[in-house]
PDB file of N, CA and C in Angstrom:
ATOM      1  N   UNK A   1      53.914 -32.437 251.920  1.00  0.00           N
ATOM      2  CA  UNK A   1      52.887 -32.464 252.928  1.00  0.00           C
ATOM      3  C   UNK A   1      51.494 -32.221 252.353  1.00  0.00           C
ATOM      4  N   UNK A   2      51.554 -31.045 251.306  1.00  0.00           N
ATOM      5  CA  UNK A   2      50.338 -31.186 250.507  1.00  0.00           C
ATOM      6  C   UNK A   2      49.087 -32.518 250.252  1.00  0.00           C
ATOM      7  N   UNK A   3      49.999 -32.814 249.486  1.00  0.00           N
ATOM      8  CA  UNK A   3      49.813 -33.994 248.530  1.00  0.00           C
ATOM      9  C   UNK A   3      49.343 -35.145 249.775  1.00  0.00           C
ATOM     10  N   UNK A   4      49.912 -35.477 251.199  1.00  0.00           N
ATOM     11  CA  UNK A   4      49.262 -36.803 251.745  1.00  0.00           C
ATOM     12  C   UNK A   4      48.232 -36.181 252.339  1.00  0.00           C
ATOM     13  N   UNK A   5      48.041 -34.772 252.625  1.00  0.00           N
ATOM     14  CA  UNK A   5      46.432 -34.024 252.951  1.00  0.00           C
ATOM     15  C   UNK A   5      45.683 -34.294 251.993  1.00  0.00           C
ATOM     16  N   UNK A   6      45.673 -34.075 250.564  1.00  0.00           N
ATOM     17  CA  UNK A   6      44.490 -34.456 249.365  1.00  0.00           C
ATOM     18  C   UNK A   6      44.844 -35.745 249.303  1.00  0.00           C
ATOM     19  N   UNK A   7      45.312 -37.057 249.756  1.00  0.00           N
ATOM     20  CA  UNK A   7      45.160 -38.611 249.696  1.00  0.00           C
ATOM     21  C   UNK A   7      44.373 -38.482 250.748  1.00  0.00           C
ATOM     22  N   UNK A   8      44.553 -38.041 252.577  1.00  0.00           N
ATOM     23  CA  UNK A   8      43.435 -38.537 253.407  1.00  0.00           C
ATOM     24  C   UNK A   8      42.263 -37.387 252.821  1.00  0.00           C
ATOM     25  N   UNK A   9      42.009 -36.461 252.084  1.00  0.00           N
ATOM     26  CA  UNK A   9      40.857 -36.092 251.974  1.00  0.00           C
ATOM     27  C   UNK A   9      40.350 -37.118 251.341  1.00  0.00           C
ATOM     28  N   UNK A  10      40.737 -37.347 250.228  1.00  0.00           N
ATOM     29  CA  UNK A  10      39.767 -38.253 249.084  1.00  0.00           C
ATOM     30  C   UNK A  10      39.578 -39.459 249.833  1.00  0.00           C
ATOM     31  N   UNK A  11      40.632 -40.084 250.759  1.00  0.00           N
ATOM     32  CA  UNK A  11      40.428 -41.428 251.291  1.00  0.00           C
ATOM     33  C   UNK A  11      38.740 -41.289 252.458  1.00  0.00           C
ATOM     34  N   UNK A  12      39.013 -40.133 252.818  1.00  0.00           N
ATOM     35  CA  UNK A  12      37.783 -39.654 253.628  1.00  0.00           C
ATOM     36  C   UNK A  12      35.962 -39.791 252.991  1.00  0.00           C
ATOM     37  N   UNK A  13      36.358 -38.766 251.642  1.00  0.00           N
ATOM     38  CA  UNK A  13      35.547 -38.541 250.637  1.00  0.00           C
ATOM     39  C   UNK A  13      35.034 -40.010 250.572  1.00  0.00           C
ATOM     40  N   UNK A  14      35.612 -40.925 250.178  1.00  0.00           N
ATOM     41  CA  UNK A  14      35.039 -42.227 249.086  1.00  0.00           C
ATOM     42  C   UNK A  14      34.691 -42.892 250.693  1.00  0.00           C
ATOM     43  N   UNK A  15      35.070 -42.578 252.295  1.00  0.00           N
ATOM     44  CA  UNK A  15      34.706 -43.399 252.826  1.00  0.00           C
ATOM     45  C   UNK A  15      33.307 -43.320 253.513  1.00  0.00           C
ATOM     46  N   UNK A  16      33.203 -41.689 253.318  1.00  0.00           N
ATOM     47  CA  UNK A  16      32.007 -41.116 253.619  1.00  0.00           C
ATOM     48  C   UNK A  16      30.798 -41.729 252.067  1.00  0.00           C
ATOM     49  N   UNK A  17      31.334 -41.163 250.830  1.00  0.00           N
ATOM     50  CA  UNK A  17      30.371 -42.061 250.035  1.00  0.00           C
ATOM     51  C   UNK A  17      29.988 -43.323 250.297  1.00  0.00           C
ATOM     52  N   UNK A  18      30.670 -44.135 250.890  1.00  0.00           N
ATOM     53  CA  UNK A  18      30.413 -45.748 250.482  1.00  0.00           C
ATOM     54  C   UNK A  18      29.337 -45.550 251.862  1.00  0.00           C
ATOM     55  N   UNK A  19      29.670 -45.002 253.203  1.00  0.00           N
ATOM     56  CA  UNK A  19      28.648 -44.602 254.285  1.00  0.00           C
ATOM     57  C   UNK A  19      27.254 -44.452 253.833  1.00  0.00           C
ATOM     58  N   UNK A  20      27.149 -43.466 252.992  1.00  0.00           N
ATOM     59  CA  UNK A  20      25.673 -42.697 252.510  1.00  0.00           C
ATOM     60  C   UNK A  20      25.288 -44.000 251.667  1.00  0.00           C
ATOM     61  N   UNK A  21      25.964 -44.534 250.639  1.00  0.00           N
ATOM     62  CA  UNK A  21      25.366 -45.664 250.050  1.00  0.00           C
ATOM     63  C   UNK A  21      25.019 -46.779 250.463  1.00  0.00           C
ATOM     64  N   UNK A  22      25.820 -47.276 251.837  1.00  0.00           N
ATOM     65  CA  UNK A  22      25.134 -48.081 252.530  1.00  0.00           C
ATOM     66  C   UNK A  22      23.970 -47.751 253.537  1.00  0.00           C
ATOM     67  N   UNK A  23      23.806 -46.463 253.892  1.00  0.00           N
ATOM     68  CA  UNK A  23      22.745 -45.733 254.357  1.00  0.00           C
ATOM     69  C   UNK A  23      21.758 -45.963 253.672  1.00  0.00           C
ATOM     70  N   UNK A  24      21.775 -45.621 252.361  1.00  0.00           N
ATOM     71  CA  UNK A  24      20.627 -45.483 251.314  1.00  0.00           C
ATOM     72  C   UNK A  24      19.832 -46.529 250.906  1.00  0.00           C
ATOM     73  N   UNK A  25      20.899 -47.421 250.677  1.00  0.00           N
ATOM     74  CA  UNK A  25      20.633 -48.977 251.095  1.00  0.00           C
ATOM     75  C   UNK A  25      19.887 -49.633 251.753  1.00  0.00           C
ATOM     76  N   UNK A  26      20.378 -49.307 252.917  1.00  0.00           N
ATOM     77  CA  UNK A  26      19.433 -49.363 254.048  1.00  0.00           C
ATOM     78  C   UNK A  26      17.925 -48.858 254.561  1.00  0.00           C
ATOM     79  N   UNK A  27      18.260 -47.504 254.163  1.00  0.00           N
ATOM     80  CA  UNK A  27      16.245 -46.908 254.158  1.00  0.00           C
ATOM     81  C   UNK A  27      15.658 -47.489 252.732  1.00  0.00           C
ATOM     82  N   UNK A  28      16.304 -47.721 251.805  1.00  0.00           N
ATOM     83  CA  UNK A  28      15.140 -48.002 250.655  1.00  0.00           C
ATOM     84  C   UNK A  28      15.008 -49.597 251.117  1.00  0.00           C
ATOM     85  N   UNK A  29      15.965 -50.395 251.911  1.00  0.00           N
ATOM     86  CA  UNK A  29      15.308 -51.805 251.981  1.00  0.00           C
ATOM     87  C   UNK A  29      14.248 -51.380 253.254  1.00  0.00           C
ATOM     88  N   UNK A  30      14.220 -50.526 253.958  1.00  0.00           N
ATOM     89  CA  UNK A  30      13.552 -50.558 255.322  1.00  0.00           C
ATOM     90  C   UNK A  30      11.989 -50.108 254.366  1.00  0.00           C
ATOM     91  N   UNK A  31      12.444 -49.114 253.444  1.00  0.00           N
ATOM     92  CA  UNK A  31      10.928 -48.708 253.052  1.00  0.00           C
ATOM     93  C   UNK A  31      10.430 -49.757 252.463  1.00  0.00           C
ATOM     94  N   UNK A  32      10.961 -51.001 251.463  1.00  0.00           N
ATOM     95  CA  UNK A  32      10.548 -52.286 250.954  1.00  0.00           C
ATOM     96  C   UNK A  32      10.160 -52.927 251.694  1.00  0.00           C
ATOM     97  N   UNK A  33      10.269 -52.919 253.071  1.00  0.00           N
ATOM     98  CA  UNK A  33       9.605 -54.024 253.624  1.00  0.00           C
ATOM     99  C   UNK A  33       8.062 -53.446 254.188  1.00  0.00           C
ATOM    100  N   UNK A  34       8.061 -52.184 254.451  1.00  0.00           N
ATOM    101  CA  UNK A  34       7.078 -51.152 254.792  1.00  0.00           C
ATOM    102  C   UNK A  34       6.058 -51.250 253.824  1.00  0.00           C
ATOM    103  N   UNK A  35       6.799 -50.933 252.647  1.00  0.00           N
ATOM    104  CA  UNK A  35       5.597 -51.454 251.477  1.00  0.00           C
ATOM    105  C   UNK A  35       5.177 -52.797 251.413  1.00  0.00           C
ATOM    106  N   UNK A  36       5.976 -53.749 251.588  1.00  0.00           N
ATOM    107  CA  UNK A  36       5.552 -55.288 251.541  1.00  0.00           C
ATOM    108  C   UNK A  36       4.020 -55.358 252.687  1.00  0.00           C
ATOM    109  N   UNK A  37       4.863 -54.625 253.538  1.00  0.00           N
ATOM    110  CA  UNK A  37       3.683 -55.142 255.015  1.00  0.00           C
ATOM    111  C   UNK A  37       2.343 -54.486 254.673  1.00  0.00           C
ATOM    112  N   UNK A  38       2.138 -53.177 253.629  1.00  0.00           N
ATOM    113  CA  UNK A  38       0.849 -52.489 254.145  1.00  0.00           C
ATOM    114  C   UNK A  38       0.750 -53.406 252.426  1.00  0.00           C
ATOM    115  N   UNK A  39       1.171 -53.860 252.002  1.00  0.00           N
ATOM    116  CA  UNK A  39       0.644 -54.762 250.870  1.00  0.00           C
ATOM    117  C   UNK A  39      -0.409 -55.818 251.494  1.00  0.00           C
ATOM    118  N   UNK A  40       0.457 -56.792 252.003  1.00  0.00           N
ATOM    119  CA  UNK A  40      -0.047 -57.751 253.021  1.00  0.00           C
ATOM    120  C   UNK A  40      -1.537 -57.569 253.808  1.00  0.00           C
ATOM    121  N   UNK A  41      -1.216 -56.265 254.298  1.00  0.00           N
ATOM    122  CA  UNK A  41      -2.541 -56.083 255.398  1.00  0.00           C
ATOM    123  C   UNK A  41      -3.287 -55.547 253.794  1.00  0.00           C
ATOM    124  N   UNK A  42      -3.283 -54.891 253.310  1.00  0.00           N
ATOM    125  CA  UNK A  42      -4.326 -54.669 251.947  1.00  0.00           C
ATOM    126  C   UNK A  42      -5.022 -56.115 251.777  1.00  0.00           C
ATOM    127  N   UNK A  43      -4.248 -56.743 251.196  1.00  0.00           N
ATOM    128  CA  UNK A  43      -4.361 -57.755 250.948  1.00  0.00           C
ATOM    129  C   UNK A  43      -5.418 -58.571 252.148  1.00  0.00           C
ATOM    130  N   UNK A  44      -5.165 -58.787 252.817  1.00  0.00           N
ATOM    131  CA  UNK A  44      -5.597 -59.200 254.094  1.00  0.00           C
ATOM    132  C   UNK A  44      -7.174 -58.902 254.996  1.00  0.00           C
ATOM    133  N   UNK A  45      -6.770 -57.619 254.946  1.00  0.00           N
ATOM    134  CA  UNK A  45      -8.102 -57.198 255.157  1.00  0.00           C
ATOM    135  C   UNK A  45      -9.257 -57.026 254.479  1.00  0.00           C
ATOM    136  N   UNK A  46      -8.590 -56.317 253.049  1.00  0.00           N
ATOM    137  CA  UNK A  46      -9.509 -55.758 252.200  1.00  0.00           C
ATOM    138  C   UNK A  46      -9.969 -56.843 251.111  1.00  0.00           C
ATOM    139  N   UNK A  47      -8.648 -57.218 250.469  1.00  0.00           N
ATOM    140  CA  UNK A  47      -9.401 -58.230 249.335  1.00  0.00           C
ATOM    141  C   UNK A  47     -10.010 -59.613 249.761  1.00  0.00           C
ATOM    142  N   UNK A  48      -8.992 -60.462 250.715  1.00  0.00           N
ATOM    143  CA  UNK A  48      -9.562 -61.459 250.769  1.00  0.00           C
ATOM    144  C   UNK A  48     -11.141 -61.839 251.163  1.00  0.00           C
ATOM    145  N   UNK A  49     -11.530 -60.773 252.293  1.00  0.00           N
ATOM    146  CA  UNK A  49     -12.661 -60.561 252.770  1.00  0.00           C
ATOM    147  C   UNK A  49     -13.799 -60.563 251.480  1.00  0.00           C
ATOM    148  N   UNK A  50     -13.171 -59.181 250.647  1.00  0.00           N
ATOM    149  CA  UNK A  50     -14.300 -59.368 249.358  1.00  0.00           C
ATOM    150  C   UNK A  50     -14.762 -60.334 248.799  1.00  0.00           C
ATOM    151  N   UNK A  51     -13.328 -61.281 248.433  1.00  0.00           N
ATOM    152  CA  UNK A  51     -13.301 -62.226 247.556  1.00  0.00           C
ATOM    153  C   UNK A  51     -13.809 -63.583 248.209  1.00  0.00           C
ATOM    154  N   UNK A  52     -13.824 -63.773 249.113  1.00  0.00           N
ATOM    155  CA  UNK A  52     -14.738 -65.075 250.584  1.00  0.00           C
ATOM    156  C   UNK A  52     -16.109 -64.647 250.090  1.00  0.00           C
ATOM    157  N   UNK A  53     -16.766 -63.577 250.672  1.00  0.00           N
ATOM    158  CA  UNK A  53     -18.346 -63.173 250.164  1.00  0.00           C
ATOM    159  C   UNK A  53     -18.528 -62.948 248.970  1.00  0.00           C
ATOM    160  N   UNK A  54     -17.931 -62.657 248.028  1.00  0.00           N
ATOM    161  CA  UNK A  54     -18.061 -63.352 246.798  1.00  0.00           C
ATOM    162  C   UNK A  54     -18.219 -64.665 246.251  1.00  0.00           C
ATOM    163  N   UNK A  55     -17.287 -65.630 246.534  1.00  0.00           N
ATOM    164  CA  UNK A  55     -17.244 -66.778 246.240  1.00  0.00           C
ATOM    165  C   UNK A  55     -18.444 -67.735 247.346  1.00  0.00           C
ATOM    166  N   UNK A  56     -18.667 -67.049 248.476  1.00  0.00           N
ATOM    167  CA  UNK A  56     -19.846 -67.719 249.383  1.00  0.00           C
ATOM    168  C   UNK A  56     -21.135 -67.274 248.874  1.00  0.00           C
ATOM    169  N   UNK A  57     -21.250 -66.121 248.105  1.00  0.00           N
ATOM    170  CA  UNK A  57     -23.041 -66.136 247.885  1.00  0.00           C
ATOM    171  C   UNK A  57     -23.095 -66.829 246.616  1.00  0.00           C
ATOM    172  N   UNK A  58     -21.451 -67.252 245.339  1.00  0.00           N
ATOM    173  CA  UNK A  58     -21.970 -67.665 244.818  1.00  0.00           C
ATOM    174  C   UNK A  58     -22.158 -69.095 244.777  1.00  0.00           C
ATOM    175  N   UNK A  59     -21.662 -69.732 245.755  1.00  0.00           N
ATOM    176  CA  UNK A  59     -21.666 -70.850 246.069  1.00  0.00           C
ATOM    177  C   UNK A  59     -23.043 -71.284 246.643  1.00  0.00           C
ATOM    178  N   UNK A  60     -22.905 -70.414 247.558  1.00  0.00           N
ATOM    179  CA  UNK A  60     -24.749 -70.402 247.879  1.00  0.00           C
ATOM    180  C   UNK A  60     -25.749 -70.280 247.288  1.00  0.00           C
ATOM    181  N   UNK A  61     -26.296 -69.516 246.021  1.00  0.00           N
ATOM    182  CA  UNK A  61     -27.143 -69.877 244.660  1.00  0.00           C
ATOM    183  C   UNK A  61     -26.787 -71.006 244.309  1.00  0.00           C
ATOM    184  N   UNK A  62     -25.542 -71.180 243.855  1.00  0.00           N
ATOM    185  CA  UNK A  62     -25.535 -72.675 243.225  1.00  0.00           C
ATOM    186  C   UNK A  62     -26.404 -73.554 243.628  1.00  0.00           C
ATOM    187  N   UNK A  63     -26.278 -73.924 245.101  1.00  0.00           N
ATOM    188  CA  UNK A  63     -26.671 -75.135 246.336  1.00  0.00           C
ATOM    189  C   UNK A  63     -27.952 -74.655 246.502  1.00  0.00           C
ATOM    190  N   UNK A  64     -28.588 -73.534 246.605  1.00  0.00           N
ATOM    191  CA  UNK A  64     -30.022 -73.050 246.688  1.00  0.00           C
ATOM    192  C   UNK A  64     -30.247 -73.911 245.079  1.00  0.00           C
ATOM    193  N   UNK A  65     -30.005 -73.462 244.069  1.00  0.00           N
ATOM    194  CA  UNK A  65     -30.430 -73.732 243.103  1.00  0.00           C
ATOM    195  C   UNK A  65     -30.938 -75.442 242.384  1.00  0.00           C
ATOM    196  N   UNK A  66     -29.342 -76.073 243.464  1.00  0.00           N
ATOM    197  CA  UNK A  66     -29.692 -77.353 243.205  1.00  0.00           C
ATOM    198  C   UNK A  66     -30.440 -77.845 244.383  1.00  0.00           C
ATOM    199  N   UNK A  67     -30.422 -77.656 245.309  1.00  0.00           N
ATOM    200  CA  UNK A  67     -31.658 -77.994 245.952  1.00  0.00           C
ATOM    201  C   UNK A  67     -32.852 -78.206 245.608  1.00  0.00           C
ATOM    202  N   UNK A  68     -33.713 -76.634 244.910  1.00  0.00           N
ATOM    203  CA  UNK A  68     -34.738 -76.222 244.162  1.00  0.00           C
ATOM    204  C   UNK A  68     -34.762 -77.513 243.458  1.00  0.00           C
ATOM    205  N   UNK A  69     -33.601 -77.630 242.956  1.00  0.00           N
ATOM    206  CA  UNK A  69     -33.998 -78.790 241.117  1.00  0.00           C
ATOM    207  C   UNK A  69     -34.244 -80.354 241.767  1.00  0.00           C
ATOM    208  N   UNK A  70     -33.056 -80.698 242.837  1.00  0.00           N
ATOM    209  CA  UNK A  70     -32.724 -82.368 243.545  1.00  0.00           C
ATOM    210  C   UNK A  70     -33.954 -82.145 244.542  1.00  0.00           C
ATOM    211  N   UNK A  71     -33.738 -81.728 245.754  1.00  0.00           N
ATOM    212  CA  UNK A  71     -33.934 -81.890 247.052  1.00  0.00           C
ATOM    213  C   UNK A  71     -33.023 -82.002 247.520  1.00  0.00           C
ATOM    214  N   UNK A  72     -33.240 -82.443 248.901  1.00  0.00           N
ATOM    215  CA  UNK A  72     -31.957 -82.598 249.624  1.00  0.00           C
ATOM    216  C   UNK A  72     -31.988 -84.405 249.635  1.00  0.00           C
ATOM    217  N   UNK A  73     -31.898 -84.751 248.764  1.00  0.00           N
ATOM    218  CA  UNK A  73     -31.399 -86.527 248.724  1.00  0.00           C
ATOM    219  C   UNK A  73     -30.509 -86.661 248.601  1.00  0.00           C
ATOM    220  N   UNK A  74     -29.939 -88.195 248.181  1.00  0.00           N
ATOM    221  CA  UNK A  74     -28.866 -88.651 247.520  1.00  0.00           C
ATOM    222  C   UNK A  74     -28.506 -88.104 246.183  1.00  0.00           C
ATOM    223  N   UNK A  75     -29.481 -87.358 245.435  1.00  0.00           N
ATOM    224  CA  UNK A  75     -28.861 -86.649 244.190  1.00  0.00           C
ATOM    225  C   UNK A  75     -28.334 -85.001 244.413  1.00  0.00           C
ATOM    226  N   UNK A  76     -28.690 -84.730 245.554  1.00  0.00           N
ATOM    227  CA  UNK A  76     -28.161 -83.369 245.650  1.00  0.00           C
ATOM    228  C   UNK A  76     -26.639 -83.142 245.985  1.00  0.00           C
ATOM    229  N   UNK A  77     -26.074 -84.839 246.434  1.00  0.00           N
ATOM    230  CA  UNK A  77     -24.739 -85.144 247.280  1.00  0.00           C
ATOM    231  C   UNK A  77     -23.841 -85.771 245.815  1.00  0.00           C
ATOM    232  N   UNK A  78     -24.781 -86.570 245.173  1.00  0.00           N
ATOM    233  CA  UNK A  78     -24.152 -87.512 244.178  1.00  0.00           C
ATOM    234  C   UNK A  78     -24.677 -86.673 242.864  1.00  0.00           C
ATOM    235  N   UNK A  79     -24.911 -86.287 242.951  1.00  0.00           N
ATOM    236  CA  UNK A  79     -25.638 -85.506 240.960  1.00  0.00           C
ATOM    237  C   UNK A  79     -26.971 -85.919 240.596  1.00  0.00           C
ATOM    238  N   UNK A  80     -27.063 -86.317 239.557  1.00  0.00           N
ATOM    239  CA  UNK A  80     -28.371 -86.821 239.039  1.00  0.00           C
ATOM    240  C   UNK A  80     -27.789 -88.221 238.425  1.00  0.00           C
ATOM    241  N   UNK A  81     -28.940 -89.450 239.195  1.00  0.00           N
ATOM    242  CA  UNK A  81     -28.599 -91.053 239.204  1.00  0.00           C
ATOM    243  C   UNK A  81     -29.400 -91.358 237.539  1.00  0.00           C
ATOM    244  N   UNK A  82     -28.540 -91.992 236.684  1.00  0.00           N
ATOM    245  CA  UNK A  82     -29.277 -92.427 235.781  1.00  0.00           C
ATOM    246  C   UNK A  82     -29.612 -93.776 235.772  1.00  0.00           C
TER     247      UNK A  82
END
């Protein structure tokens, strides 16, 4: 009688482990996606924004600049006509 009490313990034991490991499983994928999302909104809010007004003022010197040099003609659209 012993002996099939320590088989359902251990059968218990390993069924409760495999429980917690699929538990564990489970919160570290729940926290991966948690991190994915405040990645995203980082991303989202913070950089792209920077990186738009960055790339727009320097786009905007450029076009100020060639203006200054063309005008606004057909060479400011097409380059400089040789």
């Amino acid at each position: 009688m012993p002996r099939s009490v320590a088989s359902l313990d251990s059968i218990s034991l390993s069924s409760d482990n495999s429980y917690d490991i699929e538990e564990e499983e489970r919160i570290a994928e729940q926290e991966w996606n948690e991190s994915m999302a405040q990645l995203q909104q980082l991303v989202s809010f913070i950089l792209l924004p920077i990186l738009g007004r960055w790339l727009g003022r320097k786009w905007s010197y450029w076009a100020y600049a060639r203006y200054l040099r063309f005008g606004l003609g057909k060479s400011f659209f097409l380059g400089e006509q040789r």
